[in-house]
Protein backbone atom coordinates (compact mmCIF):
# COMPACT_ATOMS: atom_id res chain seq x y z
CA UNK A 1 -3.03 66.50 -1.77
CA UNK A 2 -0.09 66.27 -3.70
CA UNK A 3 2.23 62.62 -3.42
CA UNK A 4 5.93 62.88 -4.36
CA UNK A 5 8.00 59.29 -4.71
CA UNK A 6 11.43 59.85 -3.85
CA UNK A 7 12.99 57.16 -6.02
CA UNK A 8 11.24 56.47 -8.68
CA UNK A 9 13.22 54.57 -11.09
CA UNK A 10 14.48 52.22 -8.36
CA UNK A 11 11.48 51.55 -7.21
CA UNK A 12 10.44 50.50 -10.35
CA UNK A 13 12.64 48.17 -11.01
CA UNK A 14 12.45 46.83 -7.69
CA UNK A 15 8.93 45.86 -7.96
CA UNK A 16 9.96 44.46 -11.37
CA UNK A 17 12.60 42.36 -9.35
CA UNK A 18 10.02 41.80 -6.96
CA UNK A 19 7.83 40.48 -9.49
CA UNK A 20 9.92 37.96 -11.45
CA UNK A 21 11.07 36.66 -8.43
CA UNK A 22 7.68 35.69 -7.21
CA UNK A 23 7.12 34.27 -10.22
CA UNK A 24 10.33 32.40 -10.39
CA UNK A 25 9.30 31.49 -6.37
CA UNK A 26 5.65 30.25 -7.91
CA UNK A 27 7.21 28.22 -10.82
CA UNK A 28 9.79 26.56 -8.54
CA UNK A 29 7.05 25.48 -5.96
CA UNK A 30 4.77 24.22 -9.20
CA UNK A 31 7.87 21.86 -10.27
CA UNK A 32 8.45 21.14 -7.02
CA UNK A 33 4.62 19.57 -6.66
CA UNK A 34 4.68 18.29 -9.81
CA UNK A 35 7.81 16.12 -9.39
CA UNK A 36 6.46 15.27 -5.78
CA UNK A 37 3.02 14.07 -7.66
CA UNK A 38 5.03 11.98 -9.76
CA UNK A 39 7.24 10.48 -7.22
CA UNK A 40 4.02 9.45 -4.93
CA UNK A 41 2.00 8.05 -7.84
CA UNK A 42 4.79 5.70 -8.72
CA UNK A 43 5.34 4.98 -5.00
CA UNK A 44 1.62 4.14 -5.03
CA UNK A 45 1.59 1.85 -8.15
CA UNK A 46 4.42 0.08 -6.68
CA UNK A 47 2.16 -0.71 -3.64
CA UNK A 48 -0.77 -1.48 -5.33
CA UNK A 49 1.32 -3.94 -7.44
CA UNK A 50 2.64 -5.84 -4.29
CA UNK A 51 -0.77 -5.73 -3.39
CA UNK A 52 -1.99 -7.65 -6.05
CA UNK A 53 1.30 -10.06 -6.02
CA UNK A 54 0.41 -10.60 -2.01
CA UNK A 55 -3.39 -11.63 -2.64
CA UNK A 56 -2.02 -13.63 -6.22
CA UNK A 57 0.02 -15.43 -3.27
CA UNK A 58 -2.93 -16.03 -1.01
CA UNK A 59 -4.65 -17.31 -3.82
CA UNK A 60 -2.28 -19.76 -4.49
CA UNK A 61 -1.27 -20.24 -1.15
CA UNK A 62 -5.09 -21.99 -0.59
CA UNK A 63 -4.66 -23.47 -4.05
CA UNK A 64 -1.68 -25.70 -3.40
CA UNK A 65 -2.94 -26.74 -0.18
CA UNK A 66 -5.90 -27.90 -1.38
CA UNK A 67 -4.34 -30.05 -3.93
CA UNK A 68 -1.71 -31.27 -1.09
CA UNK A 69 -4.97 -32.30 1.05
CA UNK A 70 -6.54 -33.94 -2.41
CA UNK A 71 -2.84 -35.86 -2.12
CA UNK A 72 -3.05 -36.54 1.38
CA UNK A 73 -6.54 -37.92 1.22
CA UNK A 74 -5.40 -40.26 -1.69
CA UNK A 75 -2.19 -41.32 0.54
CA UNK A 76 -4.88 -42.18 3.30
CA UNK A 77 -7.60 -44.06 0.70
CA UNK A 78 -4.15 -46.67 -0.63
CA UNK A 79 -3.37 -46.95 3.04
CA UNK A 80 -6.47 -48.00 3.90
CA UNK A 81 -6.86 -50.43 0.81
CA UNK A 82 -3.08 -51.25 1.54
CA UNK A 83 -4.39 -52.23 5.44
CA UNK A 84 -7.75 -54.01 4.07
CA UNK A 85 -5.21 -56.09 1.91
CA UNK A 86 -3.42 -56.70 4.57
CA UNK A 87 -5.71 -57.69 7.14
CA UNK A 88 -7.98 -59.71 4.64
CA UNK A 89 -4.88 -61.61 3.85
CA UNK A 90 -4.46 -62.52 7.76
CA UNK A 91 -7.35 -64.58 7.38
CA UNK A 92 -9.15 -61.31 10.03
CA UNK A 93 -12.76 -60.45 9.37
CA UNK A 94 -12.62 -57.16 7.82
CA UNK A 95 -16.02 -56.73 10.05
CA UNK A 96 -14.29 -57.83 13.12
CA UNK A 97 -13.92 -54.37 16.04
CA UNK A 98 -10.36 -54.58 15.91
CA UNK A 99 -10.33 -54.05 11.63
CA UNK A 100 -12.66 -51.77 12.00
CA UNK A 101 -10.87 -49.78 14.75
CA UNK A 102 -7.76 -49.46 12.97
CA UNK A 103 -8.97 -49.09 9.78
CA UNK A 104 -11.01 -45.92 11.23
CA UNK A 105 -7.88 -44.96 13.21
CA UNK A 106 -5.95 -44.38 10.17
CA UNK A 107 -8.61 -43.13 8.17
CA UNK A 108 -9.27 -40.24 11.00
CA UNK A 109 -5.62 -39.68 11.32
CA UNK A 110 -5.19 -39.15 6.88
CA UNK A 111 -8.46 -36.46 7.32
CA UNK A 112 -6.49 -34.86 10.38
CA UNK A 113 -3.37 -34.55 8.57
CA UNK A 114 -5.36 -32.81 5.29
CA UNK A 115 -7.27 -31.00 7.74
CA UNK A 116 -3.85 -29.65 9.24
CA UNK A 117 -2.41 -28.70 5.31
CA UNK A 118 -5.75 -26.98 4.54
CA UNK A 119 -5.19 -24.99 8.05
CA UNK A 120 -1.99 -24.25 7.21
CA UNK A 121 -2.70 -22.75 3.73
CA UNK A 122 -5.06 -20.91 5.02
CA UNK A 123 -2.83 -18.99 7.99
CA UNK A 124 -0.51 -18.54 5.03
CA UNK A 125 -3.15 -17.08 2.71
CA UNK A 126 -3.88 -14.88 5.47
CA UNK A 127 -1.14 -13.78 5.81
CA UNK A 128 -0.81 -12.78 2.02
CA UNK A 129 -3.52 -10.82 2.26
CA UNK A 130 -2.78 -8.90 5.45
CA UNK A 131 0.41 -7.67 3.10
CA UNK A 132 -1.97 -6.97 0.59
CA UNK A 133 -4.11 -5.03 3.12
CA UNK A 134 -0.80 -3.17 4.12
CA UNK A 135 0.33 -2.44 0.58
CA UNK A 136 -2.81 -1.07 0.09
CA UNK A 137 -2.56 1.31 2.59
CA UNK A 138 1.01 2.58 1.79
CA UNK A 139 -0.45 3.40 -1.70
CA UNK A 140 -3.33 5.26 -0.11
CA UNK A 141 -1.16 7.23 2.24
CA UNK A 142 1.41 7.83 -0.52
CA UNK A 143 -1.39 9.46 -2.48
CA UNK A 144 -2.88 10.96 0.92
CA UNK A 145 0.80 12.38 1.15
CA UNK A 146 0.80 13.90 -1.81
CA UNK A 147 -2.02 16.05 -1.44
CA UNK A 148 -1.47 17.16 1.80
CA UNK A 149 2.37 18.42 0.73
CA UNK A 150 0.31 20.22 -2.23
CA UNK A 151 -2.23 21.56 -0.38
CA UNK A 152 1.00 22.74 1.88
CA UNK A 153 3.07 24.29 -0.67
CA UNK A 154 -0.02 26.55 -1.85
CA UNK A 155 -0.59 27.58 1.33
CA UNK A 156 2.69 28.31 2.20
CA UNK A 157 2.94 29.99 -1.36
CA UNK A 158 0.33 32.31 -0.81
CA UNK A 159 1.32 33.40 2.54
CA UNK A 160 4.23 34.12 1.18
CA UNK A 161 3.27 35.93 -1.82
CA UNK A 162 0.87 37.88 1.16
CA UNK A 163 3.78 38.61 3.16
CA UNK A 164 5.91 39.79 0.16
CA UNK A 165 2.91 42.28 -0.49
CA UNK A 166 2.71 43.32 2.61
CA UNK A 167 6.08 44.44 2.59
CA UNK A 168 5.78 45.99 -0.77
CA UNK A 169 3.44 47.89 0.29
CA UNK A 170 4.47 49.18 3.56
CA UNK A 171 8.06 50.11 1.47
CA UNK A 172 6.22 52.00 -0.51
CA UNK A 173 3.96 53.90 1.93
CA UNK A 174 7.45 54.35 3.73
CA UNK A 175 9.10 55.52 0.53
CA UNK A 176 6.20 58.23 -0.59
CA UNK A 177 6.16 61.64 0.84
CA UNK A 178 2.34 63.07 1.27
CA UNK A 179 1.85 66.83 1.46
């Protein structure tokens, strides 16, 4: 069996052109990742720095209320004195129910209002780290991203570098004779 190529020369160079091009194709796609790589791990350092800002927040989002409850409690402790001053001076048994009573009324109502700041500080440190919690995730789907779009672009590389041979191939079956 004897095979005869009708064009030899251009055929030749063709798959040459053929072959730089898919190489040129497979470069372009590599940059193309590479860039994308970069882009998403700077996206994701980003997030993971908010991250840690939002949970630095919390942090001191629970620390300043606890120092404004300290405060409040003080507030409540010179009222209290303040009132004992004041009703010891009214010649009022500081034993008597009516001393007592108020003396206990604005006691409970200074430990209400530091219970309220401490509440407060904590909703708002909460909410610090529920950013934190979403910044998190942004960096893991930025990186999640990223491999997908990689995982992609090979694919779609080699399918095409399949389909280019494919078509190579069935050229040059079309382009032989066979006796």
């Amino acid at each position: 069996m004897c095979v005869v190529d009708s064009t030899p020369l251009s055929s030749s160079f063709s798959t040459f052109s053929s072959f730089f091009e898919g190489l040129f194709n497979i470069y372009s796609v590599v940059q193309t990742i590479k860039v994308q790589n970069v882009q998403a791990e700077e996206n994701a350092n980003a997030a993971k720095q908010n991250a840690e800002i939002a949970r630095q927040n919390a942090m001191l989002e629970r620390q300043e209320a606890l120092e404004e409850a300290r405060l409040q409690r003080l507030k409540t402790l010179q009222g209290i004195s303040s009132l004992k001053t004041s009703i010891a001076s009214g010649n009022i048994d500081l034993n008597s129910g009516t001393a007592l009573d108020l003396i206990d009324t604005v006691s409970l109502s200074g430990e209400l209002d530091a219970l309220n700041i401490l509440k407060k500080g904590e909703e708002n440190a909460q909410k610090q780290l529920l950013a934190a919690k979403m910044y998190d995730d942004r960096a893991d789907l930025y990186i999640s991203n990223a491999k997908n779009n990689m995982k992609n672009m090979a694919i779609s590389l080699l399918g095409q570098g399949m389909i280019n041979g494919a078509k190579k191939f069935e050229e040059k079956m079309n382009g032989e004779i066979v006796l």
